[in-house]
N, C-alpha and C. Protein backbone atom coordinates (compact mmCIF):
# COMPACT_ATOMS: atom_id res chain seq x y z
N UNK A 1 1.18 20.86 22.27
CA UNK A 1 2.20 20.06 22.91
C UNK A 1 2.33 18.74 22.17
N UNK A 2 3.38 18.02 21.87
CA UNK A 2 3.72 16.82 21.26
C UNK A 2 4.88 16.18 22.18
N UNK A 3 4.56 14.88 21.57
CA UNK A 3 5.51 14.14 22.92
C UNK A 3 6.08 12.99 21.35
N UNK A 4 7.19 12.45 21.37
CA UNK A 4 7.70 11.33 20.64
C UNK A 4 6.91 10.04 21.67
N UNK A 5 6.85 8.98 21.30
CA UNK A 5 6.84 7.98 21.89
C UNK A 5 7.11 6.53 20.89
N UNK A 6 7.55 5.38 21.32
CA UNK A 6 8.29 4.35 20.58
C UNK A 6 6.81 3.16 20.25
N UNK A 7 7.19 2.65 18.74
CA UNK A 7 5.82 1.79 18.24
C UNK A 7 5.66 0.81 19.54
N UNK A 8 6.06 0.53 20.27
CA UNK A 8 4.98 -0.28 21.31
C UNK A 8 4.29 0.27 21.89
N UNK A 9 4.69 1.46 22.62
CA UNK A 9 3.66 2.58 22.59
C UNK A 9 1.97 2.72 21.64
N UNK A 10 3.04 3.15 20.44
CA UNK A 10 2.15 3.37 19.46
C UNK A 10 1.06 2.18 19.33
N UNK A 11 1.23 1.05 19.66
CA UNK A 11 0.34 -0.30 19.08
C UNK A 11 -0.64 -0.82 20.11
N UNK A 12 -0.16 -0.16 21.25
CA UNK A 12 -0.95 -0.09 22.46
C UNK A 12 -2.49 0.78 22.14
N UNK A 13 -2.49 2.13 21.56
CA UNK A 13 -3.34 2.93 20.73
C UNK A 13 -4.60 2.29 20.64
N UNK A 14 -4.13 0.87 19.82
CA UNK A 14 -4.68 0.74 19.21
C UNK A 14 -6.15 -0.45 19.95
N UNK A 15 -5.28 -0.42 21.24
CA UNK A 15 -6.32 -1.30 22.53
C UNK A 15 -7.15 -0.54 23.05
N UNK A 16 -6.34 0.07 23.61
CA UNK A 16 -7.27 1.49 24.67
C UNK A 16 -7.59 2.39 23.42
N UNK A 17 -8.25 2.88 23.01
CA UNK A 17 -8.47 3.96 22.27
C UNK A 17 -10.42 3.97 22.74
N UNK A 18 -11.00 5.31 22.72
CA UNK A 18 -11.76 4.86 23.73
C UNK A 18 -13.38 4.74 22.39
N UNK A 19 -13.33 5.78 21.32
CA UNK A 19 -14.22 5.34 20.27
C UNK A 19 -14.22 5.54 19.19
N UNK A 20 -12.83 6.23 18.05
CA UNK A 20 -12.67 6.09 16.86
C UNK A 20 -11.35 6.50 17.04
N UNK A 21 -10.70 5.50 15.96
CA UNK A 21 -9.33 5.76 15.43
C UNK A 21 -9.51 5.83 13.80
N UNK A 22 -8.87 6.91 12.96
CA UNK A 22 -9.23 7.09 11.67
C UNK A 22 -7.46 7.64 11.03
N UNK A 23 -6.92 7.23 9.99
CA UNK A 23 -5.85 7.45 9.53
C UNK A 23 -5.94 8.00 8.20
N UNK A 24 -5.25 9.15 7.70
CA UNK A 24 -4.69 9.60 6.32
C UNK A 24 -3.58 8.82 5.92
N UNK A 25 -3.49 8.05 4.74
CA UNK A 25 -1.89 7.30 4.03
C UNK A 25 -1.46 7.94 3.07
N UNK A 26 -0.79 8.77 3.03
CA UNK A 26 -0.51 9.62 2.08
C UNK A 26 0.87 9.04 1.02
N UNK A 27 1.55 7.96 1.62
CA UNK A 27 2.80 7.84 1.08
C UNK A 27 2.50 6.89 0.01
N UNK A 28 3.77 6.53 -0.70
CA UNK A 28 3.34 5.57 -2.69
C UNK A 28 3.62 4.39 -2.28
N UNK A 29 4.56 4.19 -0.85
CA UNK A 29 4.58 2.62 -0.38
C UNK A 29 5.32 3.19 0.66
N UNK A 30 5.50 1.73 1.87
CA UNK A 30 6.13 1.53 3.17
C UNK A 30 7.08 0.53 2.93
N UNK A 31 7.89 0.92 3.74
CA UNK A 31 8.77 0.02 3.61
C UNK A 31 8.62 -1.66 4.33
N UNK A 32 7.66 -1.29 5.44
CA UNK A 32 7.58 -2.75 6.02
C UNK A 32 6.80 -3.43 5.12
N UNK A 33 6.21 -2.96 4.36
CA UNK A 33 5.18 -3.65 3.60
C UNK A 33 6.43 -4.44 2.70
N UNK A 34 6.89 -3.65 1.95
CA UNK A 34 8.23 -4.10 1.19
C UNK A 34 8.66 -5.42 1.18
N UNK A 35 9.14 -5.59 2.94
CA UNK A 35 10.05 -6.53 3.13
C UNK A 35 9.06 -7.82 3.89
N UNK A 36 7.72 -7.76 3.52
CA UNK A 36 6.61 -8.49 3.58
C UNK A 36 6.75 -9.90 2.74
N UNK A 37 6.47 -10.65 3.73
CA UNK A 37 6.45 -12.14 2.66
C UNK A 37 5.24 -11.87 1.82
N UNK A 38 3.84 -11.44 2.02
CA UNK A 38 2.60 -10.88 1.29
C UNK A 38 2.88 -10.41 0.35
N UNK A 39 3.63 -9.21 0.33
CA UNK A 39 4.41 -8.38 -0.61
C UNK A 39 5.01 -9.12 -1.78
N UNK A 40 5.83 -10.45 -1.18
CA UNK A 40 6.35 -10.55 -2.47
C UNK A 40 5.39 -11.81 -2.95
N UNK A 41 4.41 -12.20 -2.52
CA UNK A 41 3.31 -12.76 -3.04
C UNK A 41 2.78 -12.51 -4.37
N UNK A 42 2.02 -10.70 -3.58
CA UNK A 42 1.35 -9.98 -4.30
C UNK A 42 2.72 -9.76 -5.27
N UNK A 43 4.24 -9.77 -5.20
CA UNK A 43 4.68 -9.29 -7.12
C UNK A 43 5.09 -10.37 -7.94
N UNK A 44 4.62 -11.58 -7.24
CA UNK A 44 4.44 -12.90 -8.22
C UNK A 44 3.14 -12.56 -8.72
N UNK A 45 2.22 -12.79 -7.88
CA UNK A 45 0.63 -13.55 -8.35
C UNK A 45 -0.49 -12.08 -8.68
N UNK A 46 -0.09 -11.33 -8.45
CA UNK A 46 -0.98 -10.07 -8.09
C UNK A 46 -2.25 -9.58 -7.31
N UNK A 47 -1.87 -10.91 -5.92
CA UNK A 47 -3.31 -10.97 -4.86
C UNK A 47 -2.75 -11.66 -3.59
N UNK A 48 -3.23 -11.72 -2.97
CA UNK A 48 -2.54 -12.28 -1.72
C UNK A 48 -3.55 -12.90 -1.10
N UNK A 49 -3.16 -14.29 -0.47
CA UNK A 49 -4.32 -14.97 0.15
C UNK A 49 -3.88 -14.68 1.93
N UNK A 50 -4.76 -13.71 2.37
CA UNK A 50 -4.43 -12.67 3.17
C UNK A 50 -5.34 -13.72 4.54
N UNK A 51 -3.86 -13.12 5.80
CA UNK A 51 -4.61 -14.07 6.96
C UNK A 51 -5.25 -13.16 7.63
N UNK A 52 -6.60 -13.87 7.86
CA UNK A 52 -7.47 -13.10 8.54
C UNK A 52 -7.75 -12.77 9.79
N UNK A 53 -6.86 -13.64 10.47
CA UNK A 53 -6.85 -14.15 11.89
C UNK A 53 -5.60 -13.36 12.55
N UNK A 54 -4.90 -12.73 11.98
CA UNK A 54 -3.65 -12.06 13.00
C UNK A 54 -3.92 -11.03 13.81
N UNK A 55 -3.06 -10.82 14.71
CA UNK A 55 -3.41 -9.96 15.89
C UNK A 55 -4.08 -8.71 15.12
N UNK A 56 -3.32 -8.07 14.49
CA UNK A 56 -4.20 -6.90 13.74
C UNK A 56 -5.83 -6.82 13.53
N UNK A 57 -5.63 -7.85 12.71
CA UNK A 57 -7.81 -8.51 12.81
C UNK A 57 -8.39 -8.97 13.52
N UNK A 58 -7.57 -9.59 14.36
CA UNK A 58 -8.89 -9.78 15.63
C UNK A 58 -9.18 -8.56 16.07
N UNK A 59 -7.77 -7.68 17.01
CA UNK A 59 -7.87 -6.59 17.53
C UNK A 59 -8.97 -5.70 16.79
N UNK A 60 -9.08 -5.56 15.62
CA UNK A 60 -9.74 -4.28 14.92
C UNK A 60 -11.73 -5.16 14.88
N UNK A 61 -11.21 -6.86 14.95
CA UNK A 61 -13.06 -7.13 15.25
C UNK A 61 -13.51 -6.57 16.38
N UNK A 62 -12.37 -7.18 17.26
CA UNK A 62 -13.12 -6.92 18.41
C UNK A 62 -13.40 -5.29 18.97
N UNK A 63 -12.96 -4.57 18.30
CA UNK A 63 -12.99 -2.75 18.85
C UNK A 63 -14.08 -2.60 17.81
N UNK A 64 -14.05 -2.42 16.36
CA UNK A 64 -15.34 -2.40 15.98
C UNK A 64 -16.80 -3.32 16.35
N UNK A 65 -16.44 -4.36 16.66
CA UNK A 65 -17.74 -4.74 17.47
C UNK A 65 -18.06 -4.11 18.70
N UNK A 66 -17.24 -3.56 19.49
CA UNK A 66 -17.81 -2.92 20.56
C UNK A 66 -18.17 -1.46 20.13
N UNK A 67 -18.30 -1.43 18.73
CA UNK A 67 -19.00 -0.24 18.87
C UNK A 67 -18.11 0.95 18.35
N UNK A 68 -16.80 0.82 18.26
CA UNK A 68 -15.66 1.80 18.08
C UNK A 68 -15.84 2.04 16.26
N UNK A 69 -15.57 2.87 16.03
CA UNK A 69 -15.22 3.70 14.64
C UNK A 69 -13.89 3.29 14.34
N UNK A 70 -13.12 2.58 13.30
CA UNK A 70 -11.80 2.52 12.63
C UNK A 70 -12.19 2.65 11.21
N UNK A 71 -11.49 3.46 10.55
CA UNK A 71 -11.27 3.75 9.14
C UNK A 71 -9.97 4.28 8.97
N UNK A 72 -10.07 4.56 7.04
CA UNK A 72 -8.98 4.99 7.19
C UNK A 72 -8.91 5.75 5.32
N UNK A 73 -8.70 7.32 4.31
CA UNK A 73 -8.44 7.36 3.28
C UNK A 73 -6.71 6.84 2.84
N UNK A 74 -6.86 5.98 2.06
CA UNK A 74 -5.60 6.35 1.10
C UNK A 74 -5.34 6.79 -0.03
N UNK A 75 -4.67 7.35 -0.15
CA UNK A 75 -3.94 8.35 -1.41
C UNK A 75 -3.67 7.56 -2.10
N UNK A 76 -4.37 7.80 -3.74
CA UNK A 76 -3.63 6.95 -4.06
C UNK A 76 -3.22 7.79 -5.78
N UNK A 77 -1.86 6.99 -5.83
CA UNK A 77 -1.46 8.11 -7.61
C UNK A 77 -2.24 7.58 -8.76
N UNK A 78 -2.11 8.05 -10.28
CA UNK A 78 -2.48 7.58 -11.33
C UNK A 78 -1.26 7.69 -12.01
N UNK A 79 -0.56 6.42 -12.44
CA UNK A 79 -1.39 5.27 -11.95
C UNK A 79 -1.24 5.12 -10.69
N UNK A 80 -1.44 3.49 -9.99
CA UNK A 80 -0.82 3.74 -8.66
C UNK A 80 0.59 2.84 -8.84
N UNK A 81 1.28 3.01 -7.73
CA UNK A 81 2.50 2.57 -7.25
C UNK A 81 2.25 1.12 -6.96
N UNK A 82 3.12 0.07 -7.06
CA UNK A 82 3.00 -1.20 -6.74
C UNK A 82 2.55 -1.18 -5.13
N UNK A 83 3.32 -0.43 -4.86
CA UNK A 83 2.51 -0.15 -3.09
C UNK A 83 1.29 0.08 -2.73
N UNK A 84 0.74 0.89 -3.46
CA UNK A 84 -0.33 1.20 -3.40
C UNK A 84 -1.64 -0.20 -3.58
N UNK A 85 -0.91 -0.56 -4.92
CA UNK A 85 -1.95 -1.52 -5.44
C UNK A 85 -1.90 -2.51 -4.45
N UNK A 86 -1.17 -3.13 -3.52
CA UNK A 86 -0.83 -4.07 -2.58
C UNK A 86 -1.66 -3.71 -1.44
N UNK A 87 -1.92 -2.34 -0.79
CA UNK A 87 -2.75 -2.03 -0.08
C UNK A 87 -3.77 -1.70 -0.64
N UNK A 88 -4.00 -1.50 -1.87
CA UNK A 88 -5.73 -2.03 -2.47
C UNK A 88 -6.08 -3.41 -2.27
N UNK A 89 -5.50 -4.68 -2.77
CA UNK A 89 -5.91 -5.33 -2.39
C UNK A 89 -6.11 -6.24 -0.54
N UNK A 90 -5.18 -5.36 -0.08
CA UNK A 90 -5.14 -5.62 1.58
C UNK A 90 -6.53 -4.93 2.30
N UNK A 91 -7.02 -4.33 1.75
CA UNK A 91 -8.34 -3.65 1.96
C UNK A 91 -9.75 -4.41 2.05
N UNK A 92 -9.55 -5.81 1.28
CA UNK A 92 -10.35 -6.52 1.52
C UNK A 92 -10.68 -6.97 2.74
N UNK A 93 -9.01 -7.39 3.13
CA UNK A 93 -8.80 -7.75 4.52
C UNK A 93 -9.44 -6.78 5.81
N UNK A 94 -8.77 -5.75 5.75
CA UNK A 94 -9.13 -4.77 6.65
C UNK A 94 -10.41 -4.37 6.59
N UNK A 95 -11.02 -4.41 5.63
CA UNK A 95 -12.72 -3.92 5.61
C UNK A 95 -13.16 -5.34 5.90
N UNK A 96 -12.68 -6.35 6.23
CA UNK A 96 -13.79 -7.36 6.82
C UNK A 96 -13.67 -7.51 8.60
N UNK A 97 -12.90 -6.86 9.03
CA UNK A 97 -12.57 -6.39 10.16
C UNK A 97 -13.54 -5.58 10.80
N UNK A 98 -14.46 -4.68 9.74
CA UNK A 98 -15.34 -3.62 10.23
C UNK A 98 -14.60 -2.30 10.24
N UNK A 99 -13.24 -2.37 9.59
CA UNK A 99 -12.63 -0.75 9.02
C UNK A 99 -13.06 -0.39 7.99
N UNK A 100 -13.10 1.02 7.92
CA UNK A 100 -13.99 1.87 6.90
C UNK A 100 -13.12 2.35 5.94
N UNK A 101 -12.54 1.21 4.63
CA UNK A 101 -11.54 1.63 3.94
C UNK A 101 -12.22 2.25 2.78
N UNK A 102 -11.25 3.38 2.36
CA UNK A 102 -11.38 4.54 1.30
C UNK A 102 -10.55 4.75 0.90
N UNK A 103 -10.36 5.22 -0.42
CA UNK A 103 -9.40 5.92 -1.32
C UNK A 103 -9.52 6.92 -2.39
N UNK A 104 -8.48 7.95 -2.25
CA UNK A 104 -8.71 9.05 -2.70
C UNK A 104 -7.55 9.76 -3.91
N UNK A 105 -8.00 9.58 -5.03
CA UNK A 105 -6.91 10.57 -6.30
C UNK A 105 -5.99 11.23 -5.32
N UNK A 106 -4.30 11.19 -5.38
CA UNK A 106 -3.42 11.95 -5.72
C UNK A 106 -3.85 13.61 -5.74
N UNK A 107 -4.37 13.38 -7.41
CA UNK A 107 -4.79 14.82 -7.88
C UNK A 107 -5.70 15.50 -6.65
N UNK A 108 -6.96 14.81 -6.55
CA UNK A 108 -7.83 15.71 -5.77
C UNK A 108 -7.68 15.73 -3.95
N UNK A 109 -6.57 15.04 -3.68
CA UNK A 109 -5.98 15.28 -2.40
C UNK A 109 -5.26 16.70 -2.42
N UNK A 110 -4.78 16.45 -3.43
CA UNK A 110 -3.61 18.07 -3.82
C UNK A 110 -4.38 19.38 -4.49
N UNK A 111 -5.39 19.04 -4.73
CA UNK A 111 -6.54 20.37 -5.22
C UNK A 111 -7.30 20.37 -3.84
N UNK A 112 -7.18 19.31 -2.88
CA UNK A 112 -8.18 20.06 -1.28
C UNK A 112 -6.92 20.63 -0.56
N UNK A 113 -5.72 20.36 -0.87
CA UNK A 113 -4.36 20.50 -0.22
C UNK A 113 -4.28 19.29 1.05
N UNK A 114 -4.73 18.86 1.05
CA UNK A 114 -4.53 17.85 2.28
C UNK A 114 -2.82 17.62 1.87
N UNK A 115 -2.49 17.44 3.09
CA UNK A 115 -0.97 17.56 4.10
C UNK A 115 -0.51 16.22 3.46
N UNK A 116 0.53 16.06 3.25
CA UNK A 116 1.07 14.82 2.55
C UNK A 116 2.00 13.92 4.16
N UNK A 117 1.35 14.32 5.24
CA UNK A 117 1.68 13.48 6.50
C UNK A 117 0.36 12.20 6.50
N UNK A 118 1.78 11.31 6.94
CA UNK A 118 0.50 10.00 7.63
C UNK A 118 0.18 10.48 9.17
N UNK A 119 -1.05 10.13 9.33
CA UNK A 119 -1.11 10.15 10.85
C UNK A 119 -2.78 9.64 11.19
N UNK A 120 -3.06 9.55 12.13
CA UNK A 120 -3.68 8.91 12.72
C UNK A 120 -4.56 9.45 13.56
N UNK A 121 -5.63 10.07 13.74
CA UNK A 121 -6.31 10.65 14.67
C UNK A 121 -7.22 9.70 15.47
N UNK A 122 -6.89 10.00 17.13
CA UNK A 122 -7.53 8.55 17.68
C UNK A 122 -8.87 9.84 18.69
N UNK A 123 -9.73 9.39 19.10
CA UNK A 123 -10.90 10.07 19.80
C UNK A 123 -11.33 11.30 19.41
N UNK A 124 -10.44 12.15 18.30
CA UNK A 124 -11.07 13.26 18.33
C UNK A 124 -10.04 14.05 19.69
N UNK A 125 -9.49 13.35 20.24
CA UNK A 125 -8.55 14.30 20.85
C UNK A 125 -6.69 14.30 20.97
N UNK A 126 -6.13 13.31 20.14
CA UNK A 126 -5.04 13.67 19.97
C UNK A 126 -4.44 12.87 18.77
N UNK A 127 -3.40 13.38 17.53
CA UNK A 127 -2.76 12.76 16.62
C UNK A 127 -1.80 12.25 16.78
N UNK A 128 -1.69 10.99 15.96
CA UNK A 128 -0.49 10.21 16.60
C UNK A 128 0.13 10.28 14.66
N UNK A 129 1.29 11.85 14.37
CA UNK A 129 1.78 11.63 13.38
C UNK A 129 2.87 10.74 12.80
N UNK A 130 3.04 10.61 11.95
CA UNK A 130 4.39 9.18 11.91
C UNK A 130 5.13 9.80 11.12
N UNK A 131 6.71 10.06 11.66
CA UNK A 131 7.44 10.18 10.70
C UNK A 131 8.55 9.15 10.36
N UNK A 132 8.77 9.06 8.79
CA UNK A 132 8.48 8.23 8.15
C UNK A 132 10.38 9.04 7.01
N UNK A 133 11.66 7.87 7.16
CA UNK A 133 12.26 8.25 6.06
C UNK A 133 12.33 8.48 5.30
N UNK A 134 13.77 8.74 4.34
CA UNK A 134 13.28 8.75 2.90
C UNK A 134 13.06 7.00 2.53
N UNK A 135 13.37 6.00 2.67
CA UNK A 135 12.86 5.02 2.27
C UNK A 135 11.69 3.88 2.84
N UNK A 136 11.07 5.08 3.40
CA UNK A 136 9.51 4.95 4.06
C UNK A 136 9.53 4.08 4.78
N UNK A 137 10.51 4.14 5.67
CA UNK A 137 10.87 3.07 7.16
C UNK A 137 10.06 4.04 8.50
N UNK A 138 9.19 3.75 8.87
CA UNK A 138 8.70 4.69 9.72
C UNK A 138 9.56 4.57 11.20
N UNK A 139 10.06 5.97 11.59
CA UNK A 139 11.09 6.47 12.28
C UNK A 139 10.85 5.99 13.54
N UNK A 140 9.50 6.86 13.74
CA UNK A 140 8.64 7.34 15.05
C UNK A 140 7.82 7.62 15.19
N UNK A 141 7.03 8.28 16.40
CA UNK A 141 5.22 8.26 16.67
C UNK A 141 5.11 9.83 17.20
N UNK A 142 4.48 10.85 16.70
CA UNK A 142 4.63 11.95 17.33
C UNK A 142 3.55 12.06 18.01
N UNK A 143 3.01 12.31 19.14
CA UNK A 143 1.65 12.53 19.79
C UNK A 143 1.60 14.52 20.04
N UNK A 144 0.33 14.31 19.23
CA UNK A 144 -0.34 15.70 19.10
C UNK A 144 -1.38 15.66 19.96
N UNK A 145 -1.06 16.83 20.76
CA UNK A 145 -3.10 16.77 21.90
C UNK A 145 -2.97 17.99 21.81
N UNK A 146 -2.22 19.69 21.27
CA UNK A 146 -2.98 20.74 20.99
C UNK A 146 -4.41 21.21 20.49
N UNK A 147 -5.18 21.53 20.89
CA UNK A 147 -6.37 21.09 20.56
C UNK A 147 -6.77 22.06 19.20
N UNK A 148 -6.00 23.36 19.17
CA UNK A 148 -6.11 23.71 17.66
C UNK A 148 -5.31 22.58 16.58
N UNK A 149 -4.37 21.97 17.48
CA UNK A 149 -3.77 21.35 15.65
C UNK A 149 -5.01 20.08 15.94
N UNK A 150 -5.07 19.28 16.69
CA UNK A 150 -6.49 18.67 16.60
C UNK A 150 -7.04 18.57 15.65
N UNK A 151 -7.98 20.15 15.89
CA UNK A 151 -8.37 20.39 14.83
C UNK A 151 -8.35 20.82 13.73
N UNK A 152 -7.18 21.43 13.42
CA UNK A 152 -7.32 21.24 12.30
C UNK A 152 -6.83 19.54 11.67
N UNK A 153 -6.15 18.43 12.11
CA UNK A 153 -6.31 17.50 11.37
C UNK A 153 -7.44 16.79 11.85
N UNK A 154 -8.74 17.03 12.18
CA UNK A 154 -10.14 16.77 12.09
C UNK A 154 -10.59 17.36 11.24
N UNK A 155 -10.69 18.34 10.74
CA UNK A 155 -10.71 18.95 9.59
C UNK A 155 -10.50 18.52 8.29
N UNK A 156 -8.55 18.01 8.58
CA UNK A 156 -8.68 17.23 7.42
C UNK A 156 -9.36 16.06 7.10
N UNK A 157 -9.19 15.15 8.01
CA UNK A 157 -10.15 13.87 7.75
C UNK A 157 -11.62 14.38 7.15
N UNK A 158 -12.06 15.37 7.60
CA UNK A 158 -13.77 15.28 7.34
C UNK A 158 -13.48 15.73 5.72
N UNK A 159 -12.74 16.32 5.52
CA UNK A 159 -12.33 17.04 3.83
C UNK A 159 -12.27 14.93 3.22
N UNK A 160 -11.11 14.48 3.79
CA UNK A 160 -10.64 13.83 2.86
C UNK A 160 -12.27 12.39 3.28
N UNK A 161 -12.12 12.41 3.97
CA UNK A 161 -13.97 11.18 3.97
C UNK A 161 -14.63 11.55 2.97
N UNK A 162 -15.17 13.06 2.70
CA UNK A 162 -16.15 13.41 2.36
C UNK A 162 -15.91 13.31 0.61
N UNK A 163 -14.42 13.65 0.25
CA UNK A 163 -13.91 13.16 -1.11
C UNK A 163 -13.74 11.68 -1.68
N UNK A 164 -13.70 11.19 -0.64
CA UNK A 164 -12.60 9.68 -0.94
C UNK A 164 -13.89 8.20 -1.31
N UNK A 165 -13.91 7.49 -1.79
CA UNK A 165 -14.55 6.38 -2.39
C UNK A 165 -14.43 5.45 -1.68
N UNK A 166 -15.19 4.40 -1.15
CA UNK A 166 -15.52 3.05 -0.58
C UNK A 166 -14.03 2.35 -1.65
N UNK A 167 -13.33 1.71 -0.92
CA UNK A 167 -12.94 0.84 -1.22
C UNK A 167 -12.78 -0.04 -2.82
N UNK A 168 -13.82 -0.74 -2.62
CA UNK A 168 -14.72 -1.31 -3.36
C UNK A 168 -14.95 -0.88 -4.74
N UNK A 169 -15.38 -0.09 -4.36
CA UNK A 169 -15.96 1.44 -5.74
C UNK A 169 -14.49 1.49 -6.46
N UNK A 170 -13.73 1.67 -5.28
CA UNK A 170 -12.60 2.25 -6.08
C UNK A 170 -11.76 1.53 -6.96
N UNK A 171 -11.96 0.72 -6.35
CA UNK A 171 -11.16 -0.57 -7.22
C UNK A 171 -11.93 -1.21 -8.34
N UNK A 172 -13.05 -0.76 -8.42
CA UNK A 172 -13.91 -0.88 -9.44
C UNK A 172 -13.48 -0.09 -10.63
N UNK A 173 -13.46 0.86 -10.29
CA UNK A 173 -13.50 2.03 -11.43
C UNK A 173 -11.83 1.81 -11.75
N UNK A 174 -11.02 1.31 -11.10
CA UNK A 174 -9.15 1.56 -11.17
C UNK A 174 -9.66 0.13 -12.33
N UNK A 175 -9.97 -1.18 -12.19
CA UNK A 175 -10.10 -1.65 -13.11
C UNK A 175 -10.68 -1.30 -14.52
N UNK A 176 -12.10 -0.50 -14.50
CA UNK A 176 -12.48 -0.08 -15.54
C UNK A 176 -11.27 0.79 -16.46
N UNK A 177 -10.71 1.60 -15.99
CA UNK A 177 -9.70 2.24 -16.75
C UNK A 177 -8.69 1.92 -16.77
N UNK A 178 -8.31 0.46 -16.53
CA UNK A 178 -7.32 -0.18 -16.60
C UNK A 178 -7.81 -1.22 -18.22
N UNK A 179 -8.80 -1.41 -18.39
CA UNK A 179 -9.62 -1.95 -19.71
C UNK A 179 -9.19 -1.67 -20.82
């Protein structure tokens, strides 16, 4: 069973959720990111002096301090997309929050087949998929609680965790072969 529901909805999720929320990013950029004052930071300077304090980061201290699980893999191409690289460096941000950021090759997303949908799995019991235009304006919020599709996108997450690189690492090595 799936239900649509509208992003205030969706952002609510992200209060009540009762002990892990974990997301796949599969897309090369978003559009809100786009039309981001950050955004056009990061395509002057190539870094962003990122606020740490907005509702987003508190919200995500205070749920990982109580104990809650947030992470999240992103996809990312070779090379990557200016989008991409913008949410590499936004990762700093979000991993000081206590989110468990990762990123994962293009290629070896598409050799495990992982699903080229964003979405969001919150408790282990229902997906909140996003669909998303062609100019990556996200539409809407689909809520999944079938408990086979569940699982199988629990499934995917444990595939794509178990592939995907710390953050950190990753941006390590994207510099080294950027040398």
């Amino acid at each position: 069973m799936s239900t649509v529901i509208n992003l205030d909805e969706f952002g609510e999720l992200f209060k009540t959720f009762g002990h892990s929320a974990w997301r796949l990013e599969s897309r090369r950029g978003y559009a809100s990111d786009r039309e981001s004052e950050t955004y056009r930071e990061f395509i002057e300077t190539g870094t962003v002096a990122w606020e740490p304090d907005d509702d987003w980061c508190r919200n995500m201290r205070a749920q990982t301090a109580a104990g809650k699980r947030v992470g999240r893999v992103r996809i990312i191409d070779s090379p990557p997309t200016t989008g991409q690289l913008y949410l590499l460096d936004n990762a700093k941000r979000n991993s000081a929050t206590g989110e468990d950021m990762r990123n994962l090759w293009r290629a070896d997303a598409e050799r495990l087949e992982l699903p080229t949908e964003d979405f969001w799995i919150f408790d282990s019991r229902f997906i909140a998929l996003l669909h998303f235009d062609e100019e990556d304006t996200l539409l809407h919020v689909e809520l999944i609680t079938d408990p086979a599709k569940v699982m199988r996108y629990a499934q995917i997450r444990d595939a794509a965790l178990h592939h995907s690189l710390p953050f950190g690492r990753f941006a390590a090595l994207l510099a080294e072969s950027q040398e």
